[in-house]
C-alpha atoms as a PDB file:
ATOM      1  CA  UNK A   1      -7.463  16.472 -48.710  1.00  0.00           C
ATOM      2  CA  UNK A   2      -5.927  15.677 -45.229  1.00  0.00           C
ATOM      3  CA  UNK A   3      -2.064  15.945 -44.874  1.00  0.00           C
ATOM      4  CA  UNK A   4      -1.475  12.063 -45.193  1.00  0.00           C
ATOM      5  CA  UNK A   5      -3.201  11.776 -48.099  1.00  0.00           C
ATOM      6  CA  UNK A   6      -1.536  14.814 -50.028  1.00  0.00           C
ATOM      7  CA  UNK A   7       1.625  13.766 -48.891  1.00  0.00           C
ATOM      8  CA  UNK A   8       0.837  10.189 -50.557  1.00  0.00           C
ATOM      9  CA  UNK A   9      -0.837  11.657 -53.692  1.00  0.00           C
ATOM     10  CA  UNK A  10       2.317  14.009 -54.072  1.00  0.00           C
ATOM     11  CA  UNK A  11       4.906  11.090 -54.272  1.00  0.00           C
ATOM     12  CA  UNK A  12       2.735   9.059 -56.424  1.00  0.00           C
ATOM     13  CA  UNK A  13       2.535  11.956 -58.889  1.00  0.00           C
ATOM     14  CA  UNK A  14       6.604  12.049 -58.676  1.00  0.00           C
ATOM     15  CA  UNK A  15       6.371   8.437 -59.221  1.00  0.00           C
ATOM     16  CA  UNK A  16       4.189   8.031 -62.565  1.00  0.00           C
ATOM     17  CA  UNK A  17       6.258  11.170 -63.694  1.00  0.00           C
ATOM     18  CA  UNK A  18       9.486   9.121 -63.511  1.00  0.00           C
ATOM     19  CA  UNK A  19       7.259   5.721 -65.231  1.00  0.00           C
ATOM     20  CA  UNK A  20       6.631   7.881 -67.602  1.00  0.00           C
ATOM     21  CA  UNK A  21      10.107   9.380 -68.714  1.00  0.00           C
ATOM     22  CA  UNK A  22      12.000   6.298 -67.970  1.00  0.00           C
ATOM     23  CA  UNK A  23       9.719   3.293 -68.301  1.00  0.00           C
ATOM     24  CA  UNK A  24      12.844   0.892 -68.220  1.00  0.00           C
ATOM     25  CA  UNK A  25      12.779   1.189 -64.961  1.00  0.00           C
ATOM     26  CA  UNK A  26       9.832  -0.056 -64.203  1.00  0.00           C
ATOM     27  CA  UNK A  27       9.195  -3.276 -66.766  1.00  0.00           C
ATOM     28  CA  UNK A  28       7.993  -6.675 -65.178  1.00  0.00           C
ATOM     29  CA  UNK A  29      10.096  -9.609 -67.194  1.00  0.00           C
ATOM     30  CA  UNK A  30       8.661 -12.921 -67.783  1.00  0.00           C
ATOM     31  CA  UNK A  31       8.808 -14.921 -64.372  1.00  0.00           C
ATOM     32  CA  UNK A  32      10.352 -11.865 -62.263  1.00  0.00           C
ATOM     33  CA  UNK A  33      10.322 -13.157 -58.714  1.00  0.00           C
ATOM     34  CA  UNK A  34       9.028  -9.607 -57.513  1.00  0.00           C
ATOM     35  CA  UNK A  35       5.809  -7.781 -59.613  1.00  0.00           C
ATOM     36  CA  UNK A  36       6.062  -3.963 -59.382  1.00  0.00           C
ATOM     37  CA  UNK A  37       2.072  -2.793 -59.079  1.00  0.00           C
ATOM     38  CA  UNK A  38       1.188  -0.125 -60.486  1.00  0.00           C
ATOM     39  CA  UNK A  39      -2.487  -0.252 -59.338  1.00  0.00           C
ATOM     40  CA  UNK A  40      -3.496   2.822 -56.783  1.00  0.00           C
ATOM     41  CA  UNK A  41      -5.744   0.271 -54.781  1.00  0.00           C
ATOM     42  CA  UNK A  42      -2.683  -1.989 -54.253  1.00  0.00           C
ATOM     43  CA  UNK A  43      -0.379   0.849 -53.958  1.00  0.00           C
ATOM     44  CA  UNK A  44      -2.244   2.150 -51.165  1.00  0.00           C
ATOM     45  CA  UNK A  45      -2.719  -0.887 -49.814  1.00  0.00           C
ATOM     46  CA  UNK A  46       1.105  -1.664 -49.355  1.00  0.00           C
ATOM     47  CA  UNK A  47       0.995   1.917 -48.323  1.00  0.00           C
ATOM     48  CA  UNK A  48      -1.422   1.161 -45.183  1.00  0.00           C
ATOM     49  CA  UNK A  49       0.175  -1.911 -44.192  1.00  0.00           C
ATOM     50  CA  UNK A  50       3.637   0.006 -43.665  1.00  0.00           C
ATOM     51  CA  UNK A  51       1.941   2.581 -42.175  1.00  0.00           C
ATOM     52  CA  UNK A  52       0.774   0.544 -39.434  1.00  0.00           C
ATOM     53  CA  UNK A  53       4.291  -1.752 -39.204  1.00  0.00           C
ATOM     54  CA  UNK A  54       5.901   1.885 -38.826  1.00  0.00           C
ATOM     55  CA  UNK A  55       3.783   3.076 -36.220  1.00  0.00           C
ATOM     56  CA  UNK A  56       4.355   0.479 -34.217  1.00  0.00           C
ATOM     57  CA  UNK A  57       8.010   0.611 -34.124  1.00  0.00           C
ATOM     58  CA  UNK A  58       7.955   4.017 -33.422  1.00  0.00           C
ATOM     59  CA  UNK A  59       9.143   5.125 -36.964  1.00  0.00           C
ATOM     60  CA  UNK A  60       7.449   7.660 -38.822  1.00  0.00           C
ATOM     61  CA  UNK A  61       4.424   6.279 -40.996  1.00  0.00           C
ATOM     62  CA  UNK A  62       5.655   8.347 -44.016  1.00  0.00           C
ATOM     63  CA  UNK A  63       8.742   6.009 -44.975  1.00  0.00           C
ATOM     64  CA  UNK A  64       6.078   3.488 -45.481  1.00  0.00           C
ATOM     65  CA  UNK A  65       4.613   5.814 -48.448  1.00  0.00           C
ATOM     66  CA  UNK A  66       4.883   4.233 -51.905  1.00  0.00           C
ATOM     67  CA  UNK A  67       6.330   6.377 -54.694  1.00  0.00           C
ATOM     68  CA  UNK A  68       9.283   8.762 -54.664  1.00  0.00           C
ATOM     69  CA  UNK A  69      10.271   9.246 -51.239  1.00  0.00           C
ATOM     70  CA  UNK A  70      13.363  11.620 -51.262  1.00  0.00           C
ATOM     71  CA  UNK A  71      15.110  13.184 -54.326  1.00  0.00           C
ATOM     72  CA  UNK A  72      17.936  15.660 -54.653  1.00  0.00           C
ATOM     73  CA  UNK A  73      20.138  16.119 -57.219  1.00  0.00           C
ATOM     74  CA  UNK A  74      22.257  13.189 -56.671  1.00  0.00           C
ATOM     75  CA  UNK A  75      20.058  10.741 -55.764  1.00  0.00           C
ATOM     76  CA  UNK A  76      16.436   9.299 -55.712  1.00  0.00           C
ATOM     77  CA  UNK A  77      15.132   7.107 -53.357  1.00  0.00           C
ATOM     78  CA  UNK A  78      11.708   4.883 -54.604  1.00  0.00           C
ATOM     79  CA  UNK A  79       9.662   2.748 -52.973  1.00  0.00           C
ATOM     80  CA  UNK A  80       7.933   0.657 -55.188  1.00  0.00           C
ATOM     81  CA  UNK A  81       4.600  -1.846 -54.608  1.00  0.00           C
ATOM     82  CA  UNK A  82       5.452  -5.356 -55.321  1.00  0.00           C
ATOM     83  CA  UNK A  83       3.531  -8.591 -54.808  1.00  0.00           C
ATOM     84  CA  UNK A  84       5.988 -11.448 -54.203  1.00  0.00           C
ATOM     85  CA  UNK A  85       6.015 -15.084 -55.342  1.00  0.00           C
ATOM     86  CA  UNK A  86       3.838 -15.879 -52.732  1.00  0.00           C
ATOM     87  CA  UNK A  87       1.077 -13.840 -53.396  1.00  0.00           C
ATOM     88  CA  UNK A  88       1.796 -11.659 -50.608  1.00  0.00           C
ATOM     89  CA  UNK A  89       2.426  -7.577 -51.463  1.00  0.00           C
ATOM     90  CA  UNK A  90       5.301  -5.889 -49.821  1.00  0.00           C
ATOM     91  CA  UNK A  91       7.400  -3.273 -50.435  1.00  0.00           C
ATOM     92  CA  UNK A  92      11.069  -2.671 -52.123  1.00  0.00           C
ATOM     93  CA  UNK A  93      13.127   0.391 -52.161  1.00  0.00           C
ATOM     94  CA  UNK A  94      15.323   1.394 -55.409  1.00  0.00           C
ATOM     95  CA  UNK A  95      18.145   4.320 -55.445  1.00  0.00           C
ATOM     96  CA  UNK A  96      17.797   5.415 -59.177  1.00  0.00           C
ATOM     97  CA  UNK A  97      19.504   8.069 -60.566  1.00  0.00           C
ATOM     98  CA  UNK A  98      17.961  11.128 -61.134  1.00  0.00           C
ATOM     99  CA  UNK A  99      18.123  11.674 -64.702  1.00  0.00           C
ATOM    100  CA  UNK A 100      18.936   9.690 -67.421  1.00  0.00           C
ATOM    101  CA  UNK A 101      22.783  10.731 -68.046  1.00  0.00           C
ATOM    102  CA  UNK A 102      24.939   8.014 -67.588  1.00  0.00           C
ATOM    103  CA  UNK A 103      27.341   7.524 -64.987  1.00  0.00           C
ATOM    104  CA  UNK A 104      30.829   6.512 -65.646  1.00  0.00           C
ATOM    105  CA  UNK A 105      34.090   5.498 -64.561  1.00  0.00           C
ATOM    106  CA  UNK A 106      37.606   5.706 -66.455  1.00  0.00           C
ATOM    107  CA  UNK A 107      40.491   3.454 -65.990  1.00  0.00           C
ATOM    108  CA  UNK A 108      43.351   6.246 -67.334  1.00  0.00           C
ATOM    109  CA  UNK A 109      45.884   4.599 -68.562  1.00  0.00           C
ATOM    110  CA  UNK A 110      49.356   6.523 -69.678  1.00  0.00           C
ATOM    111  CA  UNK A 111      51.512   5.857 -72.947  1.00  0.00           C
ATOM    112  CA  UNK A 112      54.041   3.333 -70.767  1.00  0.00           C
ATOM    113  CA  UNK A 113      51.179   1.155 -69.465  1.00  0.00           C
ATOM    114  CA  UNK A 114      50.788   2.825 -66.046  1.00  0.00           C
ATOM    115  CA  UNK A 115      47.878   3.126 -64.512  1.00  0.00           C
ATOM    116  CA  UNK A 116      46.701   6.565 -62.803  1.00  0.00           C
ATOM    117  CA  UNK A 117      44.927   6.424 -59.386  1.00  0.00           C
ATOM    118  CA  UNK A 118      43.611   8.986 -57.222  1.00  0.00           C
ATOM    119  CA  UNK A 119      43.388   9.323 -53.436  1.00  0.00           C
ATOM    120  CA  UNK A 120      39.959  10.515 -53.218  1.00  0.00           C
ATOM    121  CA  UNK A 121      37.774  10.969 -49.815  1.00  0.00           C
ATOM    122  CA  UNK A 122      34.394   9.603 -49.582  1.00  0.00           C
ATOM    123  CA  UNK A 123      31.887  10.792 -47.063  1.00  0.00           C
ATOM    124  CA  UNK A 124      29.457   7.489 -47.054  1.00  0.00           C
ATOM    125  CA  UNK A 125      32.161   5.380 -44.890  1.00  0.00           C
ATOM    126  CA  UNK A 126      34.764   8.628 -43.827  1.00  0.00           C
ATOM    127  CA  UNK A 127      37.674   6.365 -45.276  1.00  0.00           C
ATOM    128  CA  UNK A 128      40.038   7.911 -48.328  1.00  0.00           C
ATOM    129  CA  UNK A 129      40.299   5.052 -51.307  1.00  0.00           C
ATOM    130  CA  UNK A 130      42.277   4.558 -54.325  1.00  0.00           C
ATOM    131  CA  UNK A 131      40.617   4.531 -57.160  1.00  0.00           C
ATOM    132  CA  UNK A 132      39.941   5.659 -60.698  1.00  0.00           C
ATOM    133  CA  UNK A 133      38.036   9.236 -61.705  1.00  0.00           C
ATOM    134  CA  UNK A 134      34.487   8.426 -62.219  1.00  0.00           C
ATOM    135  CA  UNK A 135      31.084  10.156 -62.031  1.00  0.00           C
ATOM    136  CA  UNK A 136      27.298  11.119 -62.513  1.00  0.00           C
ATOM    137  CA  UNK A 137      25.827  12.125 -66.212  1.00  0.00           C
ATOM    138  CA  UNK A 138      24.450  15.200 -66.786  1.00  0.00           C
ATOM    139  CA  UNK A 139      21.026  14.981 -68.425  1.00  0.00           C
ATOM    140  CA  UNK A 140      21.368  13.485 -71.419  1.00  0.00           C
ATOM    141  CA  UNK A 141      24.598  12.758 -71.290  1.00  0.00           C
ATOM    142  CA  UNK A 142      26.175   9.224 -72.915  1.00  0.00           C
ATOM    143  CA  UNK A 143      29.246   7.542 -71.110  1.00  0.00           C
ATOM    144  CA  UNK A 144      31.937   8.932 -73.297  1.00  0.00           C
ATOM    145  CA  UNK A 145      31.019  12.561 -72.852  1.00  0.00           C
ATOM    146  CA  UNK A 146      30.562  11.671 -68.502  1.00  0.00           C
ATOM    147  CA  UNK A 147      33.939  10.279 -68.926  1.00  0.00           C
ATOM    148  CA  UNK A 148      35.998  13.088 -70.681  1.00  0.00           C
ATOM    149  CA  UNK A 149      34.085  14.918 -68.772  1.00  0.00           C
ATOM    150  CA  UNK A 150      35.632  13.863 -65.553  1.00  0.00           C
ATOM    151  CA  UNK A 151      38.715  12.894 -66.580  1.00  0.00           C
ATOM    152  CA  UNK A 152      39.416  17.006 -67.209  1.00  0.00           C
ATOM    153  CA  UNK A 153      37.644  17.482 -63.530  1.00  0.00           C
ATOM    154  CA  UNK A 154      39.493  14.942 -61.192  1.00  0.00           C
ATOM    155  CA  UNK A 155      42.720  15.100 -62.869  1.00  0.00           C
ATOM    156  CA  UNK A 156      42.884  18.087 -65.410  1.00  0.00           C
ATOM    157  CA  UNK A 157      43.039  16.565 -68.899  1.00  0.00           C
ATOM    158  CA  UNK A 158      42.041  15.265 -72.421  1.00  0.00           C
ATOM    159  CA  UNK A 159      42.406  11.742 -73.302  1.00  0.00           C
ATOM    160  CA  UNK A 160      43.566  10.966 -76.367  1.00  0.00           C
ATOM    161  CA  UNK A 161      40.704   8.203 -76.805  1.00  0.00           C
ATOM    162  CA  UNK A 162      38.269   6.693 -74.783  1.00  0.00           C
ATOM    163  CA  UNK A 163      37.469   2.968 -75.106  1.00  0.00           C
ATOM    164  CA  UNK A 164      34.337   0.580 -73.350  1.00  0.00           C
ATOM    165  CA  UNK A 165      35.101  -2.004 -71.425  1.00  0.00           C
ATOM    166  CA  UNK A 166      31.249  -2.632 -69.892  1.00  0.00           C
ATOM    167  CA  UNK A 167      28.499  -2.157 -67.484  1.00  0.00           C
ATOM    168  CA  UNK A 168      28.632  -2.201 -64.345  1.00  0.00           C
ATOM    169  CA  UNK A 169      26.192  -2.956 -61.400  1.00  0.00           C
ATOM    170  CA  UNK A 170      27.511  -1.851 -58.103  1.00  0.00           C
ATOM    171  CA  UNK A 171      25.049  -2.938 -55.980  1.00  0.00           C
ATOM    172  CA  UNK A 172      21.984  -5.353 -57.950  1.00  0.00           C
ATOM    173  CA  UNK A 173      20.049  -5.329 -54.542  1.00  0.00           C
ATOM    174  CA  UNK A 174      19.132  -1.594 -54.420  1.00  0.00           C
ATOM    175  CA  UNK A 175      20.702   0.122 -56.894  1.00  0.00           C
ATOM    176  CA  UNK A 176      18.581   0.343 -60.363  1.00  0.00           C
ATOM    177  CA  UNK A 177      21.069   0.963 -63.557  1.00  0.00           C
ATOM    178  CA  UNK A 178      23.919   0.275 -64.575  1.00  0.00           C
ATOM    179  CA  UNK A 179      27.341   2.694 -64.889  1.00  0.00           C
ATOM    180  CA  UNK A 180      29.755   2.552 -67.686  1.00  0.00           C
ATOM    181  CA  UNK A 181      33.403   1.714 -67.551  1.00  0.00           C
ATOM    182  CA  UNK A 182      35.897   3.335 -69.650  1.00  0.00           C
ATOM    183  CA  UNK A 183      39.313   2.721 -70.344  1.00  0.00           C
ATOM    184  CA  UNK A 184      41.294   6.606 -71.652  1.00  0.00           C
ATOM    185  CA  UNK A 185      44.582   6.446 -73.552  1.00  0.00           C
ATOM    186  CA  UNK A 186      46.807   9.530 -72.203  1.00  0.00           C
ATOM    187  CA  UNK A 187      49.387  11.110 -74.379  1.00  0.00           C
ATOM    188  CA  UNK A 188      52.892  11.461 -72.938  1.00  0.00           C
ATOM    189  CA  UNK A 189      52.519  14.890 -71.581  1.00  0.00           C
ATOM    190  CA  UNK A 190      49.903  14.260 -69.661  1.00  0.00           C
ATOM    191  CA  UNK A 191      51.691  12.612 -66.614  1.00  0.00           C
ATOM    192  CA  UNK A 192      53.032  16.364 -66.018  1.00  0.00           C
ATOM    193  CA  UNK A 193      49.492  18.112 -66.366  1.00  0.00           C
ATOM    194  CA  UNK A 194      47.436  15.640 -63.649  1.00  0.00           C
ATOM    195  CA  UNK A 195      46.858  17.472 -61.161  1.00  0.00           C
ATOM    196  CA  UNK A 196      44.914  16.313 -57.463  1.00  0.00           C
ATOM    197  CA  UNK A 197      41.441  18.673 -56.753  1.00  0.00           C
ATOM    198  CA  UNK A 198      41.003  18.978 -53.406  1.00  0.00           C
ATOM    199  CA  UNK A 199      37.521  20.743 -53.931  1.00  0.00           C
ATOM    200  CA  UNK A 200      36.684  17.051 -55.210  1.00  0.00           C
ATOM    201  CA  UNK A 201      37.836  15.283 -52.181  1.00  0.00           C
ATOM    202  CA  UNK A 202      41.106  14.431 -53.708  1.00  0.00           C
ATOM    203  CA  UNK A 203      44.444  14.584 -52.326  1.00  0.00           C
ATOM    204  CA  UNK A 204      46.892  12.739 -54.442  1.00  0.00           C
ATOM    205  CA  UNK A 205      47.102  11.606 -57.762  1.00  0.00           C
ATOM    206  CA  UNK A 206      49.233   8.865 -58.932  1.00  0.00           C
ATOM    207  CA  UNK A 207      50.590   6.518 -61.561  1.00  0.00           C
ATOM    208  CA  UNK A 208      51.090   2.567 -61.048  1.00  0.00           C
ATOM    209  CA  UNK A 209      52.347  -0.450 -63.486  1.00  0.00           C
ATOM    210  CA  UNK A 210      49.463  -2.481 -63.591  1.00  0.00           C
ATOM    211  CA  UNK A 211      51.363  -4.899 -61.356  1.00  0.00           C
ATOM    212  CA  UNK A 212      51.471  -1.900 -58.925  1.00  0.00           C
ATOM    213  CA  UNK A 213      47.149  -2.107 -58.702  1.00  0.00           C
ATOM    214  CA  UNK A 214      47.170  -5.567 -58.559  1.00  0.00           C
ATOM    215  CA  UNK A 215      49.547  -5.115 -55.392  1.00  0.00           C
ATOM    216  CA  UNK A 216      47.162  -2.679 -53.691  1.00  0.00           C
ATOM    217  CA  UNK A 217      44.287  -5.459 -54.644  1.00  0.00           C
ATOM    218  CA  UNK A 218      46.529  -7.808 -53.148  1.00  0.00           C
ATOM    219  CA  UNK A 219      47.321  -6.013 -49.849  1.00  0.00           C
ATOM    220  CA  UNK A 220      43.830  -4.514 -49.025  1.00  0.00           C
ATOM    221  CA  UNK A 221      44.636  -1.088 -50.230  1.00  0.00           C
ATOM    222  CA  UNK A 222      42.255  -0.923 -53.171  1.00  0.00           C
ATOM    223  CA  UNK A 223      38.340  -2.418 -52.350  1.00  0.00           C
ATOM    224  CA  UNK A 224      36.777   0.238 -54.730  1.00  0.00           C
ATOM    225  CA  UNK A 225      34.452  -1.026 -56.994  1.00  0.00           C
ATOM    226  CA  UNK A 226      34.469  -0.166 -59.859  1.00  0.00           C
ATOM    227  CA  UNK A 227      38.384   0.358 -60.279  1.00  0.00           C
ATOM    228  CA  UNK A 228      38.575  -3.030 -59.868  1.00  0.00           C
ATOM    229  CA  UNK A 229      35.748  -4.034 -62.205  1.00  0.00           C
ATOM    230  CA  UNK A 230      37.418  -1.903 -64.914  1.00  0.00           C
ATOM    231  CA  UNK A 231      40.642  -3.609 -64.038  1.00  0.00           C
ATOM    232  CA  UNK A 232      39.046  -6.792 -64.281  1.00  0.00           C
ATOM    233  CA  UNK A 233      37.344  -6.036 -67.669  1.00  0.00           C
ATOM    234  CA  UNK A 234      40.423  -4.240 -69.199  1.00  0.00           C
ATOM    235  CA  UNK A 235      42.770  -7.168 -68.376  1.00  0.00           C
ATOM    236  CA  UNK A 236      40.107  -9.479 -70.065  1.00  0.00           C
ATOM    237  CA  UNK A 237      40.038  -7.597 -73.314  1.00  0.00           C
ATOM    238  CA  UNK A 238      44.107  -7.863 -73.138  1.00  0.00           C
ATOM    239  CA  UNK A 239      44.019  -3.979 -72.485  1.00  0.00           C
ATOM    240  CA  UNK A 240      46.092  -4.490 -69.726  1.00  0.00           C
ATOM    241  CA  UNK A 241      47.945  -7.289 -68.026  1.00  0.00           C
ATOM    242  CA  UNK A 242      49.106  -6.749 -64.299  1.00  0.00           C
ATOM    243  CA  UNK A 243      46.842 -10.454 -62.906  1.00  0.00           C
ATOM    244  CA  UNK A 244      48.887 -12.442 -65.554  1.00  0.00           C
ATOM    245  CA  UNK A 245      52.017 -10.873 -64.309  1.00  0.00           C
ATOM    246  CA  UNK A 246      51.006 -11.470 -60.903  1.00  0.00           C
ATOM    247  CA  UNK A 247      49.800 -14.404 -61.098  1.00  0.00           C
ATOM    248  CA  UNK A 248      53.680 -15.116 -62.819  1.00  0.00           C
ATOM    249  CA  UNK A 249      51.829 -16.191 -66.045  1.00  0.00           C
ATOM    250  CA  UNK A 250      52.378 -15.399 -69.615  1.00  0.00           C
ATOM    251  CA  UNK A 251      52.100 -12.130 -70.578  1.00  0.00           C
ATOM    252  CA  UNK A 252      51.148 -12.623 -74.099  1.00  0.00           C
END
């Protein structure tokens, strides 16, 4: 078999591997605008076509491949087959998760209603953020045990319960999941235990009212995510109540 076509058979093998584990993933809904193919002849045809776009832009032919195109154990990039509305068949990549634990985040919240942040450093844009612990799963982890899990990483202890708020879809255009958000009741000592990792990228932990946060939203100093998503959905359940005070609404 000649290197191209190893290299293509190798990635489709990573590819039905994954269909078959997590076939989720990979189900075409009544109507969906975009039909994953799961056909080789199609597959290879998308495969070909990108090959020759790629070559002609001077790009390497091999990020047109169809399958699973990089994987570590963060992260897994897929490029699936698809055949648009149109008739036409393209290509569309997916970063999926690499196992099926689930991912969470945790809006900590202690006994007097504040809200604990950390300062945390993220590589992707070299910018620090405030925002709320959250992380991958482990294989086979659910969201609670991801988010007690982190909550004792990040900031060094045990809530005393941890309650849903939602899902959460960070980014529906190549992202494929969903992460869990979490709201976790501290008890009062815990204010003295937090403590700020800096092996996790964080330098600073701290506690705001829940006016506080929406003041950060307010002056630009808090654009992550899914702190504000668990805000959002925390305030909605009447778990918290810093936009009504804001806003100079009832607080209920």
């Amino acid at each position: 078999m000649d290197p191209t076509a190893a290299r293509r058979a190798s990635r489709l093998a990573a590819y039905d591997e994954l269909r078959a584990h997590r076939p989720q993933l990979f189900v075409n809904p009544p109507g969906a605008a975009f039909e994953i193919l799961l056909d080789r002849g199609d597959q290879d045809h998308v495969a070909d076509q990108a090959a020759r776009q790629m070559r002609e832009r001077d790009i390497p032919e091999e990020y047109g491949d169809i399958g699973v195109v990089y994987q570590d154990p963060y992260v897994m990039l897929v490029r699936d087959a698809v055949r648009f509305r149109s008739g036409a068949r393209g290509a569309y990549v997916r970063l999926i998760k690499p196992n099926d634990g689930v991912a969470a985040a945790i809006l900590p919240v202690l006994p007097d209603g504040r809200i604990v942040l950390v300062k945390h450093f993220r590589h992707a844009d070299r910018r620090w953020h405030w925002e709320i612990p959250r992380g991958w799963g482990e294989p086979g982890a659910d969201g609670p045990r991801t988010a007690r899990r982190e909550l004792a990483e990040e900031l060094g202890v045990t809530p005393v319960e941890v309650v849903y708020l939602g899902r959460l879809s960070t980014d529906s255009g190549t992202g494929g999941g969903y992460d869990e958000l979490y709201l976790a009741r501290l008890d009062s000592g815990a204010e003295d235990a937090l403590v700020a990792d800096p092996g996790e990228g964080i330098d600073e932990v701290r506690a705001v009212p829940p006016d506080g946060l929406t003041q950060l939203l307010s002056d630009g100093e808090l654009v992550d995510s899914y702190t504000i998503a668990a805000f959002a959905l925390a305030t909605a359940h009447g778990l918290v109540d810093g936009f009504r005070r804001a806003l100079g609404g009832p607080t209920g």
